[in-house]
N, C-alpha and C. Protein backbone atom coordinates (compact mmCIF):
# COMPACT_ATOMS: atom_id res chain seq x y z
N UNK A 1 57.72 -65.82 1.08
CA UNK A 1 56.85 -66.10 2.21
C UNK A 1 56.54 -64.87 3.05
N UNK A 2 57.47 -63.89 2.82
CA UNK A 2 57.29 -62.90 3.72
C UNK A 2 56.40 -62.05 3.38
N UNK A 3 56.34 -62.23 2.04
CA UNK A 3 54.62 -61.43 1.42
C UNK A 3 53.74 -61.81 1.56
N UNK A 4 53.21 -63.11 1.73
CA UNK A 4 51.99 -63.95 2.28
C UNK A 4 51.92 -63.63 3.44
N UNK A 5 52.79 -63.56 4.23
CA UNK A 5 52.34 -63.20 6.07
C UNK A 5 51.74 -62.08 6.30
N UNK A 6 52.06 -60.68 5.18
CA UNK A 6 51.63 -59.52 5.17
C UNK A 6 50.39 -59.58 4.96
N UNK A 7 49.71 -60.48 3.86
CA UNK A 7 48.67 -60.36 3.33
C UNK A 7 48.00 -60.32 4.51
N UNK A 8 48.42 -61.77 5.30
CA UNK A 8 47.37 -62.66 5.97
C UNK A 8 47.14 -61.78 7.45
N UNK A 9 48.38 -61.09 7.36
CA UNK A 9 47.84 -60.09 8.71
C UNK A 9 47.38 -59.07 8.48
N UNK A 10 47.25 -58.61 7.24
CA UNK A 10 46.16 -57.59 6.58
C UNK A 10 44.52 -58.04 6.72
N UNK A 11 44.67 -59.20 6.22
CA UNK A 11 43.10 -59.88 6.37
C UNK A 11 42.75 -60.13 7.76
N UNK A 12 43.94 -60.65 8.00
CA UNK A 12 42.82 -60.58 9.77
C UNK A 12 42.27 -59.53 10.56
N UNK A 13 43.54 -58.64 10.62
CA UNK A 13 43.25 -57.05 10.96
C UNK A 13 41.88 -56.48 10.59
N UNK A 14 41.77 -56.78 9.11
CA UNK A 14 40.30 -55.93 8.11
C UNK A 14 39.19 -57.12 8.75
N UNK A 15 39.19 -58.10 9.02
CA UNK A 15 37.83 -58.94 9.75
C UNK A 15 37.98 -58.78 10.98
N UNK A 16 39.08 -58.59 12.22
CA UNK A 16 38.77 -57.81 13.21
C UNK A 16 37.78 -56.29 13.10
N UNK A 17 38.56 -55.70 12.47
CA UNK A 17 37.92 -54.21 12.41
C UNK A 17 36.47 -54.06 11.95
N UNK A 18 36.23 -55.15 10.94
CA UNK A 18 35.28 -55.25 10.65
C UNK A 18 34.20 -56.07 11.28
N UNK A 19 34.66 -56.49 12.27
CA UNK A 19 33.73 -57.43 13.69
C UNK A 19 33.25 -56.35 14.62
N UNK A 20 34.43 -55.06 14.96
CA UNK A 20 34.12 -54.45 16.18
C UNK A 20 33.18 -53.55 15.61
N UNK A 21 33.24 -52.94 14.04
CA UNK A 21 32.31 -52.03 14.29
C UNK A 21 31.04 -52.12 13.82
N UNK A 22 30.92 -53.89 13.08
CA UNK A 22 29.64 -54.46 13.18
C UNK A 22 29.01 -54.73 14.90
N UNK A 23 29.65 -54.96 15.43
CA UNK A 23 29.73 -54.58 16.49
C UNK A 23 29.23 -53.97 17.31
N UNK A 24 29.47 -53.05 17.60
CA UNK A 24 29.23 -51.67 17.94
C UNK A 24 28.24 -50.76 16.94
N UNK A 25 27.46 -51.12 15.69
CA UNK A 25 26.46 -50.06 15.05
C UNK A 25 25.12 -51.07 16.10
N UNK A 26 24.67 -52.46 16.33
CA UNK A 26 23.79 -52.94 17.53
C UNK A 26 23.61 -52.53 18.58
N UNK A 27 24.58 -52.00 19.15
CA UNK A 27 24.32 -51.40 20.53
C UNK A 27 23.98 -49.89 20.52
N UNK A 28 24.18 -49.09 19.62
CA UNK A 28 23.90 -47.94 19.13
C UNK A 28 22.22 -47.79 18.75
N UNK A 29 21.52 -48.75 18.43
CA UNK A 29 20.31 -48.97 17.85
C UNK A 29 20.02 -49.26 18.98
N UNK A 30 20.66 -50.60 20.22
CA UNK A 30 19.61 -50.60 21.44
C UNK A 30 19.92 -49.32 22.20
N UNK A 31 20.55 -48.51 22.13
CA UNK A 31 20.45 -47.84 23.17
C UNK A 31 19.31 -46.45 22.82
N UNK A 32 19.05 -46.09 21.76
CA UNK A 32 18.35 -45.26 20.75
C UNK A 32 16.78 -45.98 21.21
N UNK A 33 16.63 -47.56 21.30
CA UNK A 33 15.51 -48.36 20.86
C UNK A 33 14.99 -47.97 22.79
N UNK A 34 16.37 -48.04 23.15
CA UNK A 34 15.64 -47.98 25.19
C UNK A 34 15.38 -46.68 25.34
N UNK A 35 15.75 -45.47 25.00
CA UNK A 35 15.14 -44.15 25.04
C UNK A 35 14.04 -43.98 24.57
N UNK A 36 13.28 -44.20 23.89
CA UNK A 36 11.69 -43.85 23.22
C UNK A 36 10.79 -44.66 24.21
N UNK A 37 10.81 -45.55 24.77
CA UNK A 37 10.11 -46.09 25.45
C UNK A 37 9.58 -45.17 27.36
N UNK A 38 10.84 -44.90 26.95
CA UNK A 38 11.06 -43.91 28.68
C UNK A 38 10.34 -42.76 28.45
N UNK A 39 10.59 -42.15 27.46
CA UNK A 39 10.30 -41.04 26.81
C UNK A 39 8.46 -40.86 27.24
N UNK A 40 7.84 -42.05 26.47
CA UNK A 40 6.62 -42.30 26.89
C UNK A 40 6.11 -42.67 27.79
N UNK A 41 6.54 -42.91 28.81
CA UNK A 41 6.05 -43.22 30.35
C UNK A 41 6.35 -42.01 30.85
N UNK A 42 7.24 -41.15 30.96
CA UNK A 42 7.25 -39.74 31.39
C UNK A 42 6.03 -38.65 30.75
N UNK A 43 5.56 -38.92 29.43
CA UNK A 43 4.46 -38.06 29.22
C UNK A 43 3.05 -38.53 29.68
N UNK A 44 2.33 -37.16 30.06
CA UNK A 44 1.14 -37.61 30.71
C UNK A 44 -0.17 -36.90 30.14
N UNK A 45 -0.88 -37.71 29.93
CA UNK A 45 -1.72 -37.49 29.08
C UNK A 45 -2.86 -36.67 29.52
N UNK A 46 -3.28 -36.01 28.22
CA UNK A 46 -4.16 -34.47 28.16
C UNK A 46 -5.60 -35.02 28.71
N UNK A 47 -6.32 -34.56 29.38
CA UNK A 47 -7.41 -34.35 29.67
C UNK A 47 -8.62 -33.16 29.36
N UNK A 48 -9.31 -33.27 28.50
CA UNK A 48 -10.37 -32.53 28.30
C UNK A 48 -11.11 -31.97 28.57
N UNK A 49 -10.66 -30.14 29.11
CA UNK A 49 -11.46 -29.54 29.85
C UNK A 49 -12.26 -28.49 29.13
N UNK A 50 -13.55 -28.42 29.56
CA UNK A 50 -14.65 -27.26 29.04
C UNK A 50 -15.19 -26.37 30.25
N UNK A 51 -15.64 -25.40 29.17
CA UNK A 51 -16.17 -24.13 30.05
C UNK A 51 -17.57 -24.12 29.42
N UNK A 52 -18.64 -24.44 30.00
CA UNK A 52 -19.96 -23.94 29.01
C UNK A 52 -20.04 -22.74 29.66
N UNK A 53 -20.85 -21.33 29.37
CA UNK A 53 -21.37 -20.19 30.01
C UNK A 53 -22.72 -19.83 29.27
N UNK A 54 -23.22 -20.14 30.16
CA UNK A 54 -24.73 -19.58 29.84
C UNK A 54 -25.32 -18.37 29.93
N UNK A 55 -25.29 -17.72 29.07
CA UNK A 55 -25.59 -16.21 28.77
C UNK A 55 -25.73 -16.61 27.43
N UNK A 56 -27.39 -15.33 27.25
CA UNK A 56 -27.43 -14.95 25.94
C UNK A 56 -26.72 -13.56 25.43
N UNK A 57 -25.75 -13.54 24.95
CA UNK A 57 -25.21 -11.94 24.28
C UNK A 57 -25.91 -11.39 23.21
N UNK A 58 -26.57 -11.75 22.96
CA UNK A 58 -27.88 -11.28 21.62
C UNK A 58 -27.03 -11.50 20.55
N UNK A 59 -27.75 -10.44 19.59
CA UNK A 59 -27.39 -10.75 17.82
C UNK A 59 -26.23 -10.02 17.69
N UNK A 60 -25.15 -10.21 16.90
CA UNK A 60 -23.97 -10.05 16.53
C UNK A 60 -23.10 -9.87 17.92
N UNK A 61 -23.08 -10.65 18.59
CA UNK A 61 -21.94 -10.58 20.15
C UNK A 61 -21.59 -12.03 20.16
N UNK A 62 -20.56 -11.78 20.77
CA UNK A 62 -19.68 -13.19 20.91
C UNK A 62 -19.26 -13.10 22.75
N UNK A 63 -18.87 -14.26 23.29
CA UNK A 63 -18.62 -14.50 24.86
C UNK A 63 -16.74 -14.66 23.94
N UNK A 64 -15.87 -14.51 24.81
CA UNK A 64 -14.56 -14.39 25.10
C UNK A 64 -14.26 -15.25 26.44
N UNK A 65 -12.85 -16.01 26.26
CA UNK A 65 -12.69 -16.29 27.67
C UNK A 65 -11.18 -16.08 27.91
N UNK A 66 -11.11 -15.26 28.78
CA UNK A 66 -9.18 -14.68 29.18
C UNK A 66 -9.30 -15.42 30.64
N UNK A 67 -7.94 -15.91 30.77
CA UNK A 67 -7.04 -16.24 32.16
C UNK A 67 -5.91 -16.91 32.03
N UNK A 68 -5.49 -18.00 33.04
CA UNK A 68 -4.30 -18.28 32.91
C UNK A 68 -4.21 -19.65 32.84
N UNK A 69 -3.49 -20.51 32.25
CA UNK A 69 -3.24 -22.09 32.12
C UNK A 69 -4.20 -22.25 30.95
N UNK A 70 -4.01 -23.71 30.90
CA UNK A 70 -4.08 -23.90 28.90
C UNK A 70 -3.96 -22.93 27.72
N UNK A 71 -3.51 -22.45 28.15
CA UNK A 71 -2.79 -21.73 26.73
C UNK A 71 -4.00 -20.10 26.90
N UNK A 72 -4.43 -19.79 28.05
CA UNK A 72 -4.91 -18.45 27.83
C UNK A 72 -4.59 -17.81 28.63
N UNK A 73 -4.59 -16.18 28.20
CA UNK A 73 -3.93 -15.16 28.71
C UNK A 73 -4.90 -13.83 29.57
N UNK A 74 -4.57 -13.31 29.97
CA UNK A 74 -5.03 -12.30 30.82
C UNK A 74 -5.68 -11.27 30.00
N UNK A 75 -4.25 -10.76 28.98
CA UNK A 75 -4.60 -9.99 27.83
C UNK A 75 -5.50 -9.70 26.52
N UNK A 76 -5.43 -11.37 26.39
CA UNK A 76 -5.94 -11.44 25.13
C UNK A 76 -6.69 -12.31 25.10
N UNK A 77 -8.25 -12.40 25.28
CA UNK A 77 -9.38 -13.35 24.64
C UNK A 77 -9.31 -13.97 23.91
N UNK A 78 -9.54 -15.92 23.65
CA UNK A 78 -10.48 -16.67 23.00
C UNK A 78 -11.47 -16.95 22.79
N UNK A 79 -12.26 -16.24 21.41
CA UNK A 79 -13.21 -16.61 21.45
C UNK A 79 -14.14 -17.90 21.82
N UNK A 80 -15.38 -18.07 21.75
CA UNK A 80 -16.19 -19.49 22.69
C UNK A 80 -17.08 -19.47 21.37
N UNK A 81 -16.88 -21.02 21.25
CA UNK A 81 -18.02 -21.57 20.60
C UNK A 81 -19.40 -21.38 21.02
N UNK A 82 -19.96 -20.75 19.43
CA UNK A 82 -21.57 -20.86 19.96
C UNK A 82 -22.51 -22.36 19.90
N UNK A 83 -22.62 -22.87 21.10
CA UNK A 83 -23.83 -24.36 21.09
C UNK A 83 -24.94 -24.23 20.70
N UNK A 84 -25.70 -23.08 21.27
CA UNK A 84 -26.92 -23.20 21.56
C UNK A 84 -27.07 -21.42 21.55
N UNK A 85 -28.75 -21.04 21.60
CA UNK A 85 -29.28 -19.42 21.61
C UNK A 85 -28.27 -18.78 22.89
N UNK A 86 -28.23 -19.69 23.95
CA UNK A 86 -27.74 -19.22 25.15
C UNK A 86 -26.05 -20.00 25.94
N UNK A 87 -25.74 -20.55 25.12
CA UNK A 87 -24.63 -21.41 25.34
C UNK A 87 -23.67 -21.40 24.68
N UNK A 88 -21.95 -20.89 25.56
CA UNK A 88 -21.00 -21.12 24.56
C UNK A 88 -19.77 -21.77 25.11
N UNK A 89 -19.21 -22.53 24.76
CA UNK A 89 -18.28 -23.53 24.79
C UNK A 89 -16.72 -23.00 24.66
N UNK A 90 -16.05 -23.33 25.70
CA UNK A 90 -14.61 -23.37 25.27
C UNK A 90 -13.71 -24.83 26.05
N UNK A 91 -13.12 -25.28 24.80
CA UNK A 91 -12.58 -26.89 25.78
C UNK A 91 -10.94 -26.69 24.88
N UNK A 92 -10.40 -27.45 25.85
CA UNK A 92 -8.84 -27.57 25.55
C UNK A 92 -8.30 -28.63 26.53
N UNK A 93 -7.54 -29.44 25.61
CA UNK A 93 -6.48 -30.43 26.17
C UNK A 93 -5.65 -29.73 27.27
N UNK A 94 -5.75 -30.42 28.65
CA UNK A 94 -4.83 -29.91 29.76
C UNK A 94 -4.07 -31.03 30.33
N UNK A 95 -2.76 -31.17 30.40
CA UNK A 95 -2.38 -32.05 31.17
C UNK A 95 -2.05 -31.98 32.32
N UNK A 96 -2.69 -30.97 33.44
CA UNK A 96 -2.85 -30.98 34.53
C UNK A 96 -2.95 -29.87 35.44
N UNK A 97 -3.49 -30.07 36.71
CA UNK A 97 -3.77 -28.53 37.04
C UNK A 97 -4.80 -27.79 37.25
N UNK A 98 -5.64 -26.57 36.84
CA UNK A 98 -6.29 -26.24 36.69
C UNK A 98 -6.12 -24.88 35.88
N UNK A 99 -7.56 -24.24 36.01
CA UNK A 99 -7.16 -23.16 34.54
C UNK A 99 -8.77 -21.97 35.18
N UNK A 100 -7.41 -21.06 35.46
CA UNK A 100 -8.41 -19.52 35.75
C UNK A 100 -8.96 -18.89 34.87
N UNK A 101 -10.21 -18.61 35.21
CA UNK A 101 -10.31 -17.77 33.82
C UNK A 101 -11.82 -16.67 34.16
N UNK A 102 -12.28 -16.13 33.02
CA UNK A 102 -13.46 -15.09 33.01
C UNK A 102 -13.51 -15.08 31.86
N UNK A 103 -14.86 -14.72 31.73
CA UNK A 103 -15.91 -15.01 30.25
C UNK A 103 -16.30 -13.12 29.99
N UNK A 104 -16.15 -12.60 29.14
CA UNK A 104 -16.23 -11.41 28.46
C UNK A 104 -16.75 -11.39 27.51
N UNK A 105 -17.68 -10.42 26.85
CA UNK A 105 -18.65 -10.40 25.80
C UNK A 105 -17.97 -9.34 24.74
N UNK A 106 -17.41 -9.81 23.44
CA UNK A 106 -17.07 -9.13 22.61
C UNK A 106 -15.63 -8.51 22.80
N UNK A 107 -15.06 -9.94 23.89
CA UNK A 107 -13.61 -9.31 24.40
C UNK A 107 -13.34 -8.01 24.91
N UNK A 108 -14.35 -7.43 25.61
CA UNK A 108 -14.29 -6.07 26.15
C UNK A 108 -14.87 -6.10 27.11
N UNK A 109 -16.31 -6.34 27.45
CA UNK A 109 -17.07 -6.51 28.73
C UNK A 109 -16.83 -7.43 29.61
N UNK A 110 -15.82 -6.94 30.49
CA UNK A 110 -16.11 -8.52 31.87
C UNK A 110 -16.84 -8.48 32.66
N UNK A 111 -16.97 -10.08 33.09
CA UNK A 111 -17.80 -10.32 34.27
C UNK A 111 -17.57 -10.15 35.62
N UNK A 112 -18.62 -9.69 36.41
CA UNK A 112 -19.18 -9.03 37.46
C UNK A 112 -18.10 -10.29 38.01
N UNK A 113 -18.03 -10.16 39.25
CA UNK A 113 -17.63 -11.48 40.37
C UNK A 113 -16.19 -11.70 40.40
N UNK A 114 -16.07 -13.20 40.85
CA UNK A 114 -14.94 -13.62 41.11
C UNK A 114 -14.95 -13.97 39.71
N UNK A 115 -12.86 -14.46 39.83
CA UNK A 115 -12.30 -15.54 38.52
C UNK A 115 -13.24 -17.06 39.14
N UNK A 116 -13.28 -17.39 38.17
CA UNK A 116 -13.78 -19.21 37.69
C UNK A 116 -12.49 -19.77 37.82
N UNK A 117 -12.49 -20.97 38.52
CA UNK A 117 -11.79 -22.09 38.11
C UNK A 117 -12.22 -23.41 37.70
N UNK A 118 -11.21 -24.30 36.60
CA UNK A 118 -12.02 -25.52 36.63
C UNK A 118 -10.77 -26.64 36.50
N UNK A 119 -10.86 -27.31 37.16
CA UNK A 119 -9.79 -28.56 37.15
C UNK A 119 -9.40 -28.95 35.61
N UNK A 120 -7.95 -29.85 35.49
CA UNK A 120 -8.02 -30.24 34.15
C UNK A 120 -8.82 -31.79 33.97
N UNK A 121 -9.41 -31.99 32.80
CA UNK A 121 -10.36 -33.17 32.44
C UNK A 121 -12.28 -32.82 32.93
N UNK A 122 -12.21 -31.27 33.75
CA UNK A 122 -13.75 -31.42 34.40
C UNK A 122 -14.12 -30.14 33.34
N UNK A 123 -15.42 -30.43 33.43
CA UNK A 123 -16.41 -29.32 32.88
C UNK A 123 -16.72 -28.53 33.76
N UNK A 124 -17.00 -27.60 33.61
CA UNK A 124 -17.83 -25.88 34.81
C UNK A 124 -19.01 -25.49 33.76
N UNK A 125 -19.99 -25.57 34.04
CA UNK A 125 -21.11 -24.92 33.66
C UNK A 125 -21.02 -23.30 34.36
N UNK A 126 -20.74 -22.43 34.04
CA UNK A 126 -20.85 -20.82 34.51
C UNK A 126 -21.85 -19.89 33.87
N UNK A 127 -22.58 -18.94 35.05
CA UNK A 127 -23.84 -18.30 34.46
C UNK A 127 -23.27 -16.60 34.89
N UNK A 128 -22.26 -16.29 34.00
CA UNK A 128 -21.87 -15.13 33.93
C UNK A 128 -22.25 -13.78 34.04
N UNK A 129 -22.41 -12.55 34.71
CA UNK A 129 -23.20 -11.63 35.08
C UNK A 129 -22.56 -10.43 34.24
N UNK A 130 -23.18 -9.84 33.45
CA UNK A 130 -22.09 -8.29 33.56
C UNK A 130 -22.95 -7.43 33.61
């Protein structure tokens, strides 16, 4: 008899153990399942800002636009889409803020004046001088 009692407190032991850490892998999943949700109410979503500049740079010239916020630099020019004979485009996802900048022809020539600013999500139409 004294070997049957062993068994039987072997088996209970192994379906305890095996309760707690069935157990415990559920709450591991909700707590994983309540983080992603938070996650996404803290991010805030991009808004779509453009620069048109109206200047013609003639044949083989390109407009540039350097400053600071959305991803441009002081140093180094992005080029601008050409729209139109006299129109060139630069737009980028901003999630907030605003974004300095100046329009340069062939990344070398800047413009006359003040820096431009334009909110994030708004357009600026700019008629650039150099």
């Amino acid at each position: 008899m004294a070997a049957e009692k062993k068994s039987t407190n072997k088996t209970t032991t192994k379906t305890a153990a095996a309760k707690k850490a069935a157990a415990k892998k559920p709450s591991v999943k909700k707590t994983a399942a309540a983080k992603k949700p938070a996650s996404k109410a803290e991010s805030k979503p991009n808004k779509l800002t453009r620069v048109i500049a109206k200047f013609d740079a003639g044949w083989g010239n390109a407009l540039f636009i350097r400053g600071v916020g959305a991803g441009l630099d002081w140093q180094k020019g992005v080029a601008m889409q050409s729209i139109g004979p006299d129109e060139w485009l630069w737009e980028q996802l901003v999630p907030n803020g605003s974004v300095c900048f100046k329009v340069l022809v062939n990344d070398e020539i800047w413009a006359t004046g003040e820096d431009c600013s334009v909110l994030a999500g708004d357009t600026i139409i700019c008629h650039p001088q150099f």
